[in-house]
Protein backbone atom coordinates (compact mmCIF):
# COMPACT_ATOMS: atom_id res chain seq x y z
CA UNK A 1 6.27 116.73 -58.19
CA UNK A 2 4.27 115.86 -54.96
CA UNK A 3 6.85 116.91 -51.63
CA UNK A 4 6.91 115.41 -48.54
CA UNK A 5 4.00 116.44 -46.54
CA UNK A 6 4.33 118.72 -43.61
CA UNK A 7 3.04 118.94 -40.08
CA UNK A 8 2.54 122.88 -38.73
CA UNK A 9 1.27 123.20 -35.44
CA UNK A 10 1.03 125.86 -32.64
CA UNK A 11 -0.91 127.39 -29.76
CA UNK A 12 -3.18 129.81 -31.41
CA UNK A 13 -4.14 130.51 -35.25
CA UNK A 14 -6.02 133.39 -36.91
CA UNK A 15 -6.73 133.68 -40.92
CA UNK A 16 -8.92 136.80 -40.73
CA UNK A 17 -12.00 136.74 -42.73
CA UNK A 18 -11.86 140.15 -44.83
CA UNK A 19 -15.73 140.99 -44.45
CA UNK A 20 -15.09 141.64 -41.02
CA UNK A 21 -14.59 144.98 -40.86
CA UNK A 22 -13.43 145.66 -37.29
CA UNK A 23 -12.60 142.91 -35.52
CA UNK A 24 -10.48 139.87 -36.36
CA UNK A 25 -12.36 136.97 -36.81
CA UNK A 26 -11.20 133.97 -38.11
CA UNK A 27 -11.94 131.20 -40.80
CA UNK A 28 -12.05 127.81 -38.77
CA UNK A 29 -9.53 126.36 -41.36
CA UNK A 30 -6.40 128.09 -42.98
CA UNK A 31 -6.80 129.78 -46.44
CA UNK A 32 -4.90 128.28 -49.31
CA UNK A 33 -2.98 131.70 -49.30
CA UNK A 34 -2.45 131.22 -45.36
CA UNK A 35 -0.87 127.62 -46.42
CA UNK A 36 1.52 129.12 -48.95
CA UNK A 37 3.05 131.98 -46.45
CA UNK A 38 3.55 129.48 -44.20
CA UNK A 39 5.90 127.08 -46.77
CA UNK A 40 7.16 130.62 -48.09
CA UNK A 41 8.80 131.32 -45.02
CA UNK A 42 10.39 127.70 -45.02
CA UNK A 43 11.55 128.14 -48.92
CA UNK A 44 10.94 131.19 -51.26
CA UNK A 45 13.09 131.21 -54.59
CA UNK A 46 11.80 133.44 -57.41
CA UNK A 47 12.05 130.24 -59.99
CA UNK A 48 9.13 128.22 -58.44
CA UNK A 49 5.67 128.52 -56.70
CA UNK A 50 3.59 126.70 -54.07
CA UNK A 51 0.56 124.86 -55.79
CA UNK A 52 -1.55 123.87 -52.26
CA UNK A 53 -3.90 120.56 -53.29
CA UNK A 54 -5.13 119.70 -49.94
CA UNK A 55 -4.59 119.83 -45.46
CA UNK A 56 -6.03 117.55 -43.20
CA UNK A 57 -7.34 118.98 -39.70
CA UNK A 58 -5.83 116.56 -37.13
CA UNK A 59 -7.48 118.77 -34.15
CA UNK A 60 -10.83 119.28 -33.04
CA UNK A 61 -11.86 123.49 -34.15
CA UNK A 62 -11.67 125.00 -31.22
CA UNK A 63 -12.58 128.90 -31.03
CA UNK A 64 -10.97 131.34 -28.46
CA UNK A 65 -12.12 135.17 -27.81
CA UNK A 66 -9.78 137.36 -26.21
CA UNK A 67 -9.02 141.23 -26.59
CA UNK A 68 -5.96 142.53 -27.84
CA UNK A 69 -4.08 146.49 -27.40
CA UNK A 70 -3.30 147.44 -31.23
CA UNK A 71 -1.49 150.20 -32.73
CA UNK A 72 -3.68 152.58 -35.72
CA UNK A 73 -0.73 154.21 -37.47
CA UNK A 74 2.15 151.94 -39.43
CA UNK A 75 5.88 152.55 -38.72
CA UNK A 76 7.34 154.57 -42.04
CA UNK A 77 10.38 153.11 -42.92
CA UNK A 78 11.44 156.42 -44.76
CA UNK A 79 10.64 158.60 -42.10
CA UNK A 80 11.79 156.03 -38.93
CA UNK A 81 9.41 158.46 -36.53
CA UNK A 82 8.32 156.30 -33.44
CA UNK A 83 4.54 155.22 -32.50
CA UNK A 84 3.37 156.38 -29.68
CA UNK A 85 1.43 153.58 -28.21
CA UNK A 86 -0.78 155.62 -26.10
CA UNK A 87 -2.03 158.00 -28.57
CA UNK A 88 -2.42 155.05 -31.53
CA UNK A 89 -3.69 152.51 -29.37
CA UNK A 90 -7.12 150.79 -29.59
CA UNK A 91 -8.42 147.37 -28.37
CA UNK A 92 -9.76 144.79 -30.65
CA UNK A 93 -11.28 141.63 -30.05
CA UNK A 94 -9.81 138.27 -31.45
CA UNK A 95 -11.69 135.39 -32.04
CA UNK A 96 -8.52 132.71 -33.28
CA UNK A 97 -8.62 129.33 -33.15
CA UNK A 98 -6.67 127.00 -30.40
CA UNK A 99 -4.60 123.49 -30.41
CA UNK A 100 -4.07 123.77 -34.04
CA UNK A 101 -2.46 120.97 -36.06
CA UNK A 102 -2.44 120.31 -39.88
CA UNK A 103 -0.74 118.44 -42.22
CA UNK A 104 -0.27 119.85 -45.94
CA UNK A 105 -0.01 118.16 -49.04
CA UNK A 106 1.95 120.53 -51.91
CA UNK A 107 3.80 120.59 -54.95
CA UNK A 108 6.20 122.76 -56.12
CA UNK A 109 5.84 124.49 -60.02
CA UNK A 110 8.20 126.08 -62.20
CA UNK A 111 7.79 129.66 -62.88
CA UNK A 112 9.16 131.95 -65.95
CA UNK A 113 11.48 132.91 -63.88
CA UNK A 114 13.29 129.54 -63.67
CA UNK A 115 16.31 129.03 -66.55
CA UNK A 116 16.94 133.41 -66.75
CA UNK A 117 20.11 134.83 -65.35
CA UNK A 118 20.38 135.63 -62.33
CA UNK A 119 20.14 138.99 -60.69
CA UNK A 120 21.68 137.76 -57.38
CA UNK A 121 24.57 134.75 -56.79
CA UNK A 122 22.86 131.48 -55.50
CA UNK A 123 22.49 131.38 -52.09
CA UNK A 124 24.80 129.23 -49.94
CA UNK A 125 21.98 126.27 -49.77
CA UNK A 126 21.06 126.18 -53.43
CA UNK A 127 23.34 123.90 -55.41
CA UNK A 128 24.28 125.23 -58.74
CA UNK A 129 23.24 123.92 -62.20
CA UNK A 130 19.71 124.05 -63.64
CA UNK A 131 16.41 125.12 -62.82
CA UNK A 132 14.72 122.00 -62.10
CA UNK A 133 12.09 120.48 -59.17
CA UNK A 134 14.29 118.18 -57.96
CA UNK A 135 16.82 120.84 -56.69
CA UNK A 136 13.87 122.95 -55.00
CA UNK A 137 12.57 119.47 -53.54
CA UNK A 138 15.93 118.61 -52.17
CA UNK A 139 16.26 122.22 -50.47
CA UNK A 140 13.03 122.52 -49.16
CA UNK A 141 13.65 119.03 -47.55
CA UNK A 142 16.84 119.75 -46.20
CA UNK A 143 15.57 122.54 -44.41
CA UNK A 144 12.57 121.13 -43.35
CA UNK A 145 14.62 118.50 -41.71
CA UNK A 146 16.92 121.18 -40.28
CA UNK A 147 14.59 123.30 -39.08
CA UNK A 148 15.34 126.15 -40.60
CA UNK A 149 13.19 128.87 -42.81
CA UNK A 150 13.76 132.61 -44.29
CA UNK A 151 11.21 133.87 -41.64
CA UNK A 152 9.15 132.36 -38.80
CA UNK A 153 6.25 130.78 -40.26
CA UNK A 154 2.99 132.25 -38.28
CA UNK A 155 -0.61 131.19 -38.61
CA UNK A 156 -2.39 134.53 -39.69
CA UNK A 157 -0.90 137.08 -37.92
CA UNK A 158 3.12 137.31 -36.45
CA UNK A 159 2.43 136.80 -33.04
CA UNK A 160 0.95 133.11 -33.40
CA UNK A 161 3.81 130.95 -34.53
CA UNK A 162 3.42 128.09 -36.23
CA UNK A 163 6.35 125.19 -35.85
CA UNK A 164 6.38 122.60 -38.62
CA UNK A 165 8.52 119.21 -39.19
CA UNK A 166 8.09 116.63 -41.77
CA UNK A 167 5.28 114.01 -41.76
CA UNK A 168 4.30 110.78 -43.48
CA UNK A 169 1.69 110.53 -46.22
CA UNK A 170 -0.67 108.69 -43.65
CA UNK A 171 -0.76 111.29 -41.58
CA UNK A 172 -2.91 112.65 -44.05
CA UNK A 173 -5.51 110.08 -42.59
CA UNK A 174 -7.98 111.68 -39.86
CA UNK A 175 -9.25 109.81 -36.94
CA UNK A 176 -13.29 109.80 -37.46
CA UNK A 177 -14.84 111.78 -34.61
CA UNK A 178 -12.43 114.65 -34.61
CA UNK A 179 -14.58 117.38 -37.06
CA UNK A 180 -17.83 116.25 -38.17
CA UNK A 181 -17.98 116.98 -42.57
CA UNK A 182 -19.03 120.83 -43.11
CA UNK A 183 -19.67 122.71 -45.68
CA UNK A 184 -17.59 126.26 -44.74
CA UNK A 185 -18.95 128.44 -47.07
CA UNK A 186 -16.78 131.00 -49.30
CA UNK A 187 -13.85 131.63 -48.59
CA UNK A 188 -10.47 133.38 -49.68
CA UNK A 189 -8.37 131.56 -52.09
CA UNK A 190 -5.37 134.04 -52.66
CA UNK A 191 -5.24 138.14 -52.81
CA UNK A 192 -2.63 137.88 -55.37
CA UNK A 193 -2.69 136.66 -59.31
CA UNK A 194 -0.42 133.37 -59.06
CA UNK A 195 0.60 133.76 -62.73
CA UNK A 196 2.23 136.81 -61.70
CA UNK A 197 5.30 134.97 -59.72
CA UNK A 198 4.17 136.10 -56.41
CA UNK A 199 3.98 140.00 -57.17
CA UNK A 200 3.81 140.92 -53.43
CA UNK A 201 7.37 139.50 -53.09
CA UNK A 202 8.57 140.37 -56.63
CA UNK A 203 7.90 144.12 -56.08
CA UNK A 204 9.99 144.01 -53.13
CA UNK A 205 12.66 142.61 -54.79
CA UNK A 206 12.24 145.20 -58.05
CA UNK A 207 10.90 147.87 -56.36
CA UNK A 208 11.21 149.99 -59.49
CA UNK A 209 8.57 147.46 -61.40
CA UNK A 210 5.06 148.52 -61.25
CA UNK A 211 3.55 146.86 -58.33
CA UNK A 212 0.55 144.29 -59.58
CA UNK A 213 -2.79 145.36 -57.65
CA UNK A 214 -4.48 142.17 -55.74
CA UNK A 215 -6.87 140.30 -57.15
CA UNK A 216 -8.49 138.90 -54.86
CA UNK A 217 -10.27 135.44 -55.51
CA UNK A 218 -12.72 132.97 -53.65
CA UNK A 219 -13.86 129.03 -53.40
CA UNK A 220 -16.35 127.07 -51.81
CA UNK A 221 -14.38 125.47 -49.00
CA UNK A 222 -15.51 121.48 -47.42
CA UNK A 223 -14.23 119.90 -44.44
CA UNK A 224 -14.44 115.94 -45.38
CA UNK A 225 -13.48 113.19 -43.89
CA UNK A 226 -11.02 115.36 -41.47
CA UNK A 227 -9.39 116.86 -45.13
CA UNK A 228 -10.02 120.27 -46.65
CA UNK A 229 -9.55 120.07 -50.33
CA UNK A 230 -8.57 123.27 -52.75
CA UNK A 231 -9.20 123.40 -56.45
CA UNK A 232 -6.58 123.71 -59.13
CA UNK A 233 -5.38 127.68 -59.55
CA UNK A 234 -6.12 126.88 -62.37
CA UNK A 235 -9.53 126.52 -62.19
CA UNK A 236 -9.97 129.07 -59.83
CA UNK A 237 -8.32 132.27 -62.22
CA UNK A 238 -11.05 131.85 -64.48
CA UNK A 239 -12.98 134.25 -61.92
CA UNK A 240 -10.64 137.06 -63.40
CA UNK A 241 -12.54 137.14 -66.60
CA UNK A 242 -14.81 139.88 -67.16
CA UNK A 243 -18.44 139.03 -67.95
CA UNK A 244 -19.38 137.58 -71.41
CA UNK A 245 -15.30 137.90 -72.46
CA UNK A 246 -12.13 136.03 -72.03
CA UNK A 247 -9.22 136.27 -69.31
């Protein structure tokens, strides 16, 4: 079941390519997993998973370099000691993108999950009665419309937010001249196995399960025509098999 499509947009927008090391440096169009944070923090549920088919870029790609104070060390939530910023800091460079606007086409699947008891009452938006796509469809609309989401949706990293409404299926339609077609090499597809039910969430909410290591997996990304397109997860887990043998 295709959703609505939705319109994210903000100021600044960084998906960090992992081969650099160092510095963050940005792909100059969201990664699928980017795209599925970013409806995650609009609607998570356990019982169904983002399948991203395709965005369209409706802004020229516009690079931006500035340098950033960081902190090393990472706040222990057993311990609660502060950080102090002068002895952790370092400075970083950034190149993000600017002006960013895309529209995403998605679907929500069921997962295993869906139809098992639940651990936890339904929350105060989720109607009761089955597990189906229509009831995820209507609550991910509804809050869509109201603006609301678990988390604030960010483009890459927390500190670039990334506001989002509902959009028509023509805005899926590019003006020519914006982003000449480019092929934009590998890139990441998702750091977790999607089979799994999104493990990095699931071991948060288990957190006596064994956690699931990421697998990290890759595409060959194409800006056409103003629209990125991604291939089917499907497609794409096949790179989990070892050489010569199955998955």
């Amino acid at each position: 079941t295709t959703l609505p499509h939705r319109r994210v947009f903000g100021d600044l927008a960084c998906f960090t390519r992992p081969d650099m090391k160092v510095e963050r440096v940005g792909y100059p169009v969201p990664t699928p997993s980017a795209v599925r944070g970013i409806l995650e923090a609009i609607l998570y549920k356990p019982q169904c998973r983002w399948c991203i088919h395709r965005f369209a870029v409706r802004r020229p790609i516009q690079f931006l370099a500035f340098r950033r104070n960081e902190v090393k060390a990472i706040l222990s939530t057993r311990t609660a000691e502060p950080i102090l910023a002068d002895e952790e800091r370092t400075q970083r460079n950034t190149l993000a993108l600017r002006d960013v606007d895309y529209v995403i086409e998605a679907s929500l699947a069921l997962t295993p999950h869906a139809g098992r008891p639940r651990q936890h009452p339904h929350g105060h938006d989720e109607p009761e009665g089955d597990d189906n796509l229509g009831k995820y469809h209507g609550m991910f609309r509804r809050r869509a419309e109201k603006g609301q989401c678990f988390s604030q949706p960010c483009f890459g990293c927390r500190e670039f937010p990334a506001h989002f409404e509902l959009a028509d299926a023509s805005a899926m339609t590019v003006p020519a001249g914006i982003n000449r077609d480019a092929d934009l090499g590998l890139m990441v597809y998702d750091v977790w196995d999607l089979d799994a039910q999104n493990p990095d969430k699931a071991a948060q909410s288990a957190p006596k399960a064994k956690p699931t290591a990421p697998r990290v997996t890759v595409f060959r990304a194409n800006l056409k025509d103003g629209v990125v397109a991604f291939p089917a997860w499907s497609d794409v887990r096949a790179q989990f098999a070892p050489v010569g043998g199955a998955a």
